[in-house]
C-alpha atoms as a PDB file:
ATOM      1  CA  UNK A   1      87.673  97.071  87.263  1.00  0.00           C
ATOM      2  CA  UNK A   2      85.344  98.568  84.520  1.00  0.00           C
ATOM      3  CA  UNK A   3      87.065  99.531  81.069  1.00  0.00           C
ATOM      4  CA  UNK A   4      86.675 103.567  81.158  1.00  0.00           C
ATOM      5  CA  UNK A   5      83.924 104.455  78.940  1.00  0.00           C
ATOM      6  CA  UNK A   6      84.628 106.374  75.533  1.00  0.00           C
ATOM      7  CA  UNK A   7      84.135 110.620  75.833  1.00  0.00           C
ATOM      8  CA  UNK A   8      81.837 112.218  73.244  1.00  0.00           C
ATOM      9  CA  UNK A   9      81.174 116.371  72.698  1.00  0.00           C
ATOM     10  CA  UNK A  10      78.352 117.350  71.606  1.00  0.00           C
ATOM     11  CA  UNK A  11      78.939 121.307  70.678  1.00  0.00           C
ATOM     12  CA  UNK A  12      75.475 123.242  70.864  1.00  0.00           C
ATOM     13  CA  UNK A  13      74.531 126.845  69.885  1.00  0.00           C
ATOM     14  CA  UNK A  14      77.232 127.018  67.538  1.00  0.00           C
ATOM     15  CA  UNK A  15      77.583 129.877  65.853  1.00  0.00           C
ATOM     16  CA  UNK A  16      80.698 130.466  63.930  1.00  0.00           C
ATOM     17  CA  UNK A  17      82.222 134.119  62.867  1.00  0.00           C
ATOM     18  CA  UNK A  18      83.142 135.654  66.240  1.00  0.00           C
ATOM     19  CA  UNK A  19      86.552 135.654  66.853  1.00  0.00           C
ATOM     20  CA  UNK A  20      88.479 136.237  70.413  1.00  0.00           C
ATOM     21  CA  UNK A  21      92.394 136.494  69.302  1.00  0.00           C
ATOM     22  CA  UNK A  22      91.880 135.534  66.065  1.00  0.00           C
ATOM     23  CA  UNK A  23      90.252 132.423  66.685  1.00  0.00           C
ATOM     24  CA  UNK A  24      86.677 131.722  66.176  1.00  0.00           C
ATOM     25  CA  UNK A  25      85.063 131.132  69.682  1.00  0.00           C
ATOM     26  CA  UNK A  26      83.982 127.498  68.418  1.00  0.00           C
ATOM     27  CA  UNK A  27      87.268 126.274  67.476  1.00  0.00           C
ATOM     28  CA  UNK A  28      88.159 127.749  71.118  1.00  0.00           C
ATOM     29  CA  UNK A  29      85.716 125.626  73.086  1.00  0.00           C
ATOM     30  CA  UNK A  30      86.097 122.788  70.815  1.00  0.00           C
ATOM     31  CA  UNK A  31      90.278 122.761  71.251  1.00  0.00           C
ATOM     32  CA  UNK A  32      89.193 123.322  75.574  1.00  0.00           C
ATOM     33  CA  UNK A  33      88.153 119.933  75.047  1.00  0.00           C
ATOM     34  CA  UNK A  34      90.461 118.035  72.667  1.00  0.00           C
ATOM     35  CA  UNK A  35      93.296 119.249  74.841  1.00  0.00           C
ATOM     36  CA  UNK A  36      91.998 117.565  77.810  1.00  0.00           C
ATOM     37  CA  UNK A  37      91.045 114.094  76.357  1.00  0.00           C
ATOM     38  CA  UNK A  38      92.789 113.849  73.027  1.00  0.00           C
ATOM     39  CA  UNK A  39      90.314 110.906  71.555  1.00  0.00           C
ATOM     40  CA  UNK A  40      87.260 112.969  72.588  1.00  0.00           C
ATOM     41  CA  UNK A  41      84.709 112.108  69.839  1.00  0.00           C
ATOM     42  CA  UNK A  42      83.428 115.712  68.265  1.00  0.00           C
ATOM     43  CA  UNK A  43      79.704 116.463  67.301  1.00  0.00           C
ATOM     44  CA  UNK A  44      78.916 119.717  66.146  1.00  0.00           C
ATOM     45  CA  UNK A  45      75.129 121.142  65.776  1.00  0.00           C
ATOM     46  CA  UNK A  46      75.252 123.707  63.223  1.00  0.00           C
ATOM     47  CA  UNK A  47      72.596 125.509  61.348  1.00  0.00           C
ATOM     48  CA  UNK A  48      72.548 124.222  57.668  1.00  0.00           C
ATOM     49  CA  UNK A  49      73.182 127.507  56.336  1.00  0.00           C
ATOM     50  CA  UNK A  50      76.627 127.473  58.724  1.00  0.00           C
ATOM     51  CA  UNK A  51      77.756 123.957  57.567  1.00  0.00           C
ATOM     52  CA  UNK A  52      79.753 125.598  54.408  1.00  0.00           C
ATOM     53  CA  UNK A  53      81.270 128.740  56.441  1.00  0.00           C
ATOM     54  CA  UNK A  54      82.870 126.216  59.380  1.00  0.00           C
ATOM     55  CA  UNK A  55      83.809 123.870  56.821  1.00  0.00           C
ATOM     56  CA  UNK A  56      85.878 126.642  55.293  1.00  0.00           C
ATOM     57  CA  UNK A  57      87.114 128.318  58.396  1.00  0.00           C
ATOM     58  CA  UNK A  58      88.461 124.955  59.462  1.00  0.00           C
ATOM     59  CA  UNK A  59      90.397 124.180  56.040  1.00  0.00           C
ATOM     60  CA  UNK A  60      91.582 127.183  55.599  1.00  0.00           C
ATOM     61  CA  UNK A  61      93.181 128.028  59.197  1.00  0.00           C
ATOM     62  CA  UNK A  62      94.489 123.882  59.311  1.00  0.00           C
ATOM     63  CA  UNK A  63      91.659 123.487  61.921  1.00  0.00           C
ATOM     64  CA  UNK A  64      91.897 119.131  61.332  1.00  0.00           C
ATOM     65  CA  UNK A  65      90.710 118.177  64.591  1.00  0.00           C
ATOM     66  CA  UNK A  66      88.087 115.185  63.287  1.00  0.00           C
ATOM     67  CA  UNK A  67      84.392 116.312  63.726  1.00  0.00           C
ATOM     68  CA  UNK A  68      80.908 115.234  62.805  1.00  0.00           C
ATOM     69  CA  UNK A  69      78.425 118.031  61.628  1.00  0.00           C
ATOM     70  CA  UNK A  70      75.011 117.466  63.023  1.00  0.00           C
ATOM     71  CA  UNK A  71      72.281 120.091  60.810  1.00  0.00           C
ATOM     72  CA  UNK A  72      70.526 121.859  63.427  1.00  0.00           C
ATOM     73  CA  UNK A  73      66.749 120.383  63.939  1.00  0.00           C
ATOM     74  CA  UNK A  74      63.519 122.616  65.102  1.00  0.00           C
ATOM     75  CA  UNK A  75      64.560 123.099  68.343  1.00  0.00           C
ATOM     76  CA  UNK A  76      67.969 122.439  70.704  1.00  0.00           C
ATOM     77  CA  UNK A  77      65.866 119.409  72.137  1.00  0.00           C
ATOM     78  CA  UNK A  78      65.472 118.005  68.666  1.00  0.00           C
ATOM     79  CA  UNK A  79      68.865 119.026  67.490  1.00  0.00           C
ATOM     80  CA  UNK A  80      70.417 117.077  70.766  1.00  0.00           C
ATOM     81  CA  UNK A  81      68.284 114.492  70.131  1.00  0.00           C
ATOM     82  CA  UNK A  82      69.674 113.533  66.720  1.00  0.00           C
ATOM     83  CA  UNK A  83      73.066 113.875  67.765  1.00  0.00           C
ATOM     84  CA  UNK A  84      72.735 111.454  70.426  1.00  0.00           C
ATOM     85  CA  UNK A  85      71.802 109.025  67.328  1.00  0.00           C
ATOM     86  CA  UNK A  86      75.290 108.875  66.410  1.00  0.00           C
ATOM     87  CA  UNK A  87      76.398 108.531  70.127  1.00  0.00           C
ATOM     88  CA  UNK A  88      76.481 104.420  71.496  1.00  0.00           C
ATOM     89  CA  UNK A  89      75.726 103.459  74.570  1.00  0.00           C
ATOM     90  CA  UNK A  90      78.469 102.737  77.429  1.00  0.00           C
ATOM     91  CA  UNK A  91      79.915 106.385  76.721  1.00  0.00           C
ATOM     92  CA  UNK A  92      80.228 109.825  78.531  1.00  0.00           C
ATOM     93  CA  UNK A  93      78.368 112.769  76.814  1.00  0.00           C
ATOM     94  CA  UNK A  94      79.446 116.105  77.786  1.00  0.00           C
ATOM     95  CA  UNK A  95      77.858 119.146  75.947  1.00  0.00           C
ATOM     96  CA  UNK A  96      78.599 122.862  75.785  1.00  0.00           C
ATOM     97  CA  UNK A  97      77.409 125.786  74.294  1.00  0.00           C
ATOM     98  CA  UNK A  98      79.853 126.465  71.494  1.00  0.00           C
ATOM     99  CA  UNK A  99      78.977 130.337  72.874  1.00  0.00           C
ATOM    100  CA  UNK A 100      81.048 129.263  75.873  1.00  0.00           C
ATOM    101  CA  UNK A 101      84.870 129.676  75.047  1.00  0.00           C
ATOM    102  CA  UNK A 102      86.264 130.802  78.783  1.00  0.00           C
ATOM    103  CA  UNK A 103      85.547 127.396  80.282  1.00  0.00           C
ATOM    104  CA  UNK A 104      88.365 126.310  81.959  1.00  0.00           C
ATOM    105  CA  UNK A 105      90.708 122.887  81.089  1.00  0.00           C
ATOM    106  CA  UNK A 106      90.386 122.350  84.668  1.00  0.00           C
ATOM    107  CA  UNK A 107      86.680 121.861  85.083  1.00  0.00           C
ATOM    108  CA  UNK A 108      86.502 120.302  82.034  1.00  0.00           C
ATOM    109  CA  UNK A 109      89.033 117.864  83.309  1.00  0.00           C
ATOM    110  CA  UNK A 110      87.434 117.792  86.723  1.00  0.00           C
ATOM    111  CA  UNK A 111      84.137 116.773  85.601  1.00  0.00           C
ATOM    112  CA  UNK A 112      85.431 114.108  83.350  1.00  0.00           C
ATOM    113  CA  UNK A 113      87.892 112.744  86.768  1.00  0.00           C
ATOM    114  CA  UNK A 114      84.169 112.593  88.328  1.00  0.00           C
ATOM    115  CA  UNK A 115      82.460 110.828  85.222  1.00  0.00           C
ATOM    116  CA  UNK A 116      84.968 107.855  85.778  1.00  0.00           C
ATOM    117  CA  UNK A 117      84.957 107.665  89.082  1.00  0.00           C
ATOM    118  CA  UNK A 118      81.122 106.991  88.854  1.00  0.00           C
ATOM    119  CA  UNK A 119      78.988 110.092  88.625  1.00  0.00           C
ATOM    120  CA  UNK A 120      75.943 109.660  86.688  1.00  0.00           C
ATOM    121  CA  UNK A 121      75.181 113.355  85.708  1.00  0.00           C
ATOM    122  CA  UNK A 122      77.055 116.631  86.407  1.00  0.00           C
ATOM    123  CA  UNK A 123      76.360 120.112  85.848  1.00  0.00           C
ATOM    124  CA  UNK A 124      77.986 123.242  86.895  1.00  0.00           C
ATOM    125  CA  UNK A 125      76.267 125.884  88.453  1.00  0.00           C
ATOM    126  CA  UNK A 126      76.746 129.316  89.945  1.00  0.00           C
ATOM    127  CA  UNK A 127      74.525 131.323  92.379  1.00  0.00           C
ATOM    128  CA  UNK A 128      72.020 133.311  91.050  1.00  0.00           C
ATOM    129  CA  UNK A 129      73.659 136.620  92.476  1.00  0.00           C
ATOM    130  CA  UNK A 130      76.618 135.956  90.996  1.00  0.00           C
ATOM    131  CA  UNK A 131      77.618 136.397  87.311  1.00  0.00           C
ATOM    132  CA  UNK A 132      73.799 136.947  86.460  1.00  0.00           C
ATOM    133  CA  UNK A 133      74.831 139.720  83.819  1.00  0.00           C
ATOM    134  CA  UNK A 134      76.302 137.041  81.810  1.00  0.00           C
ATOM    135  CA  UNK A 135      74.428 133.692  82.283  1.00  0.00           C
ATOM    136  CA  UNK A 136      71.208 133.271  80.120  1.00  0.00           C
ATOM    137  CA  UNK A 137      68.193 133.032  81.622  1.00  0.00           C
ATOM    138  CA  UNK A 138      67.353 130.200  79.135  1.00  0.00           C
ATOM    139  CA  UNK A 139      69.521 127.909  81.270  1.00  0.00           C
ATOM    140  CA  UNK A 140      67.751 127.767  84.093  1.00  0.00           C
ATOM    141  CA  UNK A 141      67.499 123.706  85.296  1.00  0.00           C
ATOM    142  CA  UNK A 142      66.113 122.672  88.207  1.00  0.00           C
ATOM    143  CA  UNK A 143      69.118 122.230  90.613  1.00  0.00           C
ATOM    144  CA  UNK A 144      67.633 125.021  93.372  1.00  0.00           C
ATOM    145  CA  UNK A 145      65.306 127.824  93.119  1.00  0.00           C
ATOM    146  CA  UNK A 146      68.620 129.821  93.297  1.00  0.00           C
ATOM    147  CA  UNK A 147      70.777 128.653  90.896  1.00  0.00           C
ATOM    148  CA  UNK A 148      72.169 128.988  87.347  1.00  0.00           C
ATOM    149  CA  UNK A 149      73.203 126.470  85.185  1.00  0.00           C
ATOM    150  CA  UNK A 150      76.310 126.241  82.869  1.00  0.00           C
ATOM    151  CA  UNK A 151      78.089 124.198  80.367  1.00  0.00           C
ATOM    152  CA  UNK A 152      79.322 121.385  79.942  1.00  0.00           C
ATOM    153  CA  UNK A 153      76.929 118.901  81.164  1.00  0.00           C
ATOM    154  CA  UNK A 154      77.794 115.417  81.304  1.00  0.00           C
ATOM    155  CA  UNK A 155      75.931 112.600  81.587  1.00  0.00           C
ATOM    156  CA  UNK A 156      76.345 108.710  80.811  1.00  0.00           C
ATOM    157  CA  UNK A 157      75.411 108.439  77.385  1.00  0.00           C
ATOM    158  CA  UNK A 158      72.393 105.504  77.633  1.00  0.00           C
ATOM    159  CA  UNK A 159      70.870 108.063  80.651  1.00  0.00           C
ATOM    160  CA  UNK A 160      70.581 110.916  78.119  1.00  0.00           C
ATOM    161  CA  UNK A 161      69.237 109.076  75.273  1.00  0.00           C
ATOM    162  CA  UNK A 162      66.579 108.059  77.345  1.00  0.00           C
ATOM    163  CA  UNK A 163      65.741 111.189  78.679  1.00  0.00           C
ATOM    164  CA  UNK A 164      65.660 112.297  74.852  1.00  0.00           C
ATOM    165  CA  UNK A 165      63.200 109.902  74.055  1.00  0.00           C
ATOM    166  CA  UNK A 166      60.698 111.794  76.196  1.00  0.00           C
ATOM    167  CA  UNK A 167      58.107 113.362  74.403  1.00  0.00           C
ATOM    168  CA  UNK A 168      59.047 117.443  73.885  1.00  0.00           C
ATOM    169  CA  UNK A 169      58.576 120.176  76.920  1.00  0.00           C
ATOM    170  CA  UNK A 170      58.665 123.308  76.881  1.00  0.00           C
ATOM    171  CA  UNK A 171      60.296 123.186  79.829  1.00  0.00           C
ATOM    172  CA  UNK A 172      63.047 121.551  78.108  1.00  0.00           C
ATOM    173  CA  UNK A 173      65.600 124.089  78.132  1.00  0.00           C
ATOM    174  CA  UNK A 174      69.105 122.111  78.692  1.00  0.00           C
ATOM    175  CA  UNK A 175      70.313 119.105  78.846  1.00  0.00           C
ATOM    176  CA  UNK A 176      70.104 119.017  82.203  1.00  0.00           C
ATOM    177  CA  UNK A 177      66.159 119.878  82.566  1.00  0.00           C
ATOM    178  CA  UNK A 178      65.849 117.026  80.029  1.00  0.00           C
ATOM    179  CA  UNK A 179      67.178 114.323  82.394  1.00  0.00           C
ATOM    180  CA  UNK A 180      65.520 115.648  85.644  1.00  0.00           C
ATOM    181  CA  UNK A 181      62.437 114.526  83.387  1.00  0.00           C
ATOM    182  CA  UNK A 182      62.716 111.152  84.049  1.00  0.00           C
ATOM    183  CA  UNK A 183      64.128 111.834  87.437  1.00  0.00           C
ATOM    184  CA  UNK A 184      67.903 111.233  86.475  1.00  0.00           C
ATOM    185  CA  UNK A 185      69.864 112.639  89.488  1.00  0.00           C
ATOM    186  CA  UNK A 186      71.703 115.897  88.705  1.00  0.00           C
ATOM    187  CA  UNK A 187      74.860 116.691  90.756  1.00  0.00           C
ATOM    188  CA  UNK A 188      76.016 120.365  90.889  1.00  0.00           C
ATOM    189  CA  UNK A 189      79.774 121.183  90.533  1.00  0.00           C
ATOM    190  CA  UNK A 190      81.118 124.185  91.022  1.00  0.00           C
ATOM    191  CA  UNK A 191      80.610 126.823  88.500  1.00  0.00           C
ATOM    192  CA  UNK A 192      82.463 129.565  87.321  1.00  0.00           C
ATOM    193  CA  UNK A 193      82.401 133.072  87.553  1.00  0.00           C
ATOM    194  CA  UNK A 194      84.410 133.664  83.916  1.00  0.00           C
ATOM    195  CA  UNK A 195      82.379 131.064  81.800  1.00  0.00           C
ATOM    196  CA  UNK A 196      80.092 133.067  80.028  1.00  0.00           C
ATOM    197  CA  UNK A 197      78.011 132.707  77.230  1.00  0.00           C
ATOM    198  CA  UNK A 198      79.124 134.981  74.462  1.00  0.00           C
ATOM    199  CA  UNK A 199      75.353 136.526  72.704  1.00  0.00           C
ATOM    200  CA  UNK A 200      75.778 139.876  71.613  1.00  0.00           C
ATOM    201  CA  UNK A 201      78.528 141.895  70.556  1.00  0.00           C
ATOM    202  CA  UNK A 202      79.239 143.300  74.147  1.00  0.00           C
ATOM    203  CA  UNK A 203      79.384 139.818  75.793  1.00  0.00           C
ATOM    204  CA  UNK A 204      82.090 139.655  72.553  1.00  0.00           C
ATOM    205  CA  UNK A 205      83.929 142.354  74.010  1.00  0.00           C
ATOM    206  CA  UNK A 206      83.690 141.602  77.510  1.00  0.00           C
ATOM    207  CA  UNK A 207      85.177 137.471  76.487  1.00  0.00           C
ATOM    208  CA  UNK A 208      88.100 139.082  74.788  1.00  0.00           C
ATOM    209  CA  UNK A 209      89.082 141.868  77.608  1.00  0.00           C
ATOM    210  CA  UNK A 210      88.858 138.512  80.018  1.00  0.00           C
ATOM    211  CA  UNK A 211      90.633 136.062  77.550  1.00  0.00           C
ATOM    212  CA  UNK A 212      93.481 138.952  78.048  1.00  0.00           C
ATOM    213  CA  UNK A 213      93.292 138.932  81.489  1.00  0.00           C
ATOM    214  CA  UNK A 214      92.830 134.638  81.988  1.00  0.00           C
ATOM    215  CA  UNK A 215      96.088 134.507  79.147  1.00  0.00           C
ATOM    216  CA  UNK A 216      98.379 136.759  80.539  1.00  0.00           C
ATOM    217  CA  UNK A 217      97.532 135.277  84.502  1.00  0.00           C
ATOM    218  CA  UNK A 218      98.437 131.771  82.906  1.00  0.00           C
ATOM    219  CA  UNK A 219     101.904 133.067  81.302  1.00  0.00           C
END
């Protein structure tokens, strides 16, 4: 029996400052994670301008979960790429869009289940008719003509630094389009309907009228 291989996060399209129930929606979907699999290893992309405000945030509100700030590069491609330098091989990648606090501990936890019983790469997706008013059209991967993508994506790490070694595509738009690029084979899991990607100041208040909801359904 194989030793279980080592998790890793990579956290993508940070941006800190928004705040669902007083907590900023990247310590939110970082904590999603740590909960599940306490010895997660934590990479976080964040513009250099951003470094100093998380830094803060996270010693002032005893935020100590142990992290590693990656400086956003160019382009998500490039800034995935360098975080995957600090990634071994013989590990399980997952990464989410730090924009994506509602995911649930269950898929997370699901996906992960799947990753050691010997998937290669997972991502969730959801029909295109469904939720469409709050997945990004930037997440498109090429799963069916009819899907959506979400986060997290995992893969095996060695898979996804190799597909990051490809030269850069435009049609590079997510992980997951990144590793059909050398013909890595996706498998969709079920998406869902309440893990959105939080953008502008209405997908704000539309994440903290459904944390309400998802909270008090939990209690």
């Amino acid at each position: 029996m194989s030793l279980q291989r080592k998790k890793y996060l990579i956290v993508t399209d940070a941006v800190p400052g928004r705040e669902i129930s007083g907590r900023d929606i990247l310590r939110i979907s970082i904590r999603k994670f740590v909960d599940v699999c306490p010895d997660i290893r934590v990479l976080v992309i964040l513009p250099a301008g951003r470094v100093g405000q998380w830094m803060d945030y996270c010693s002032v509100n005893n935020f100590n979960i142990p992290q590693s700030v990656v400086t956003a590069a160019f382009t998500p491609y490039h800034s995935i790429r360098k975080a995957l330098e600090r990634i071994p091989d013989d590990a399980v990648v997952a990464v989410h869009d730090g924009r994506r606090p509602l995911v649930s501990s269950r898929l997370i936890r699901d996906m992960f289940d799947r990753m050691d019983e010997g998937a290669r790469a997972l991502v969730p997706v959801v029909t295109a008719n469904e939720g469409t008013m709050t997945l990004s059209e930037d997440m498109l991967i090429p799963v069916s003509a009819s899907c959506l993508s979400q986060t997290p994506q995992m893969f095996l790490s060695e898979d996804l630094k190799a597909a990051y070694r490809q030269a850069y595509d435009l049609r590079f738009v997510d992980p997951a389009s990144v590793a059909a690029g050398i013909n890595i084979p996706l498998t969709p899991v079920e998406g869902e309907r309440y893990n959105i990607r939080i953008d502008t100041e209405e997908d704000l208040a539309a994440a903290r009228a459904l944390w309400r909801v998802l909270t008090d359904a939990n209690n």
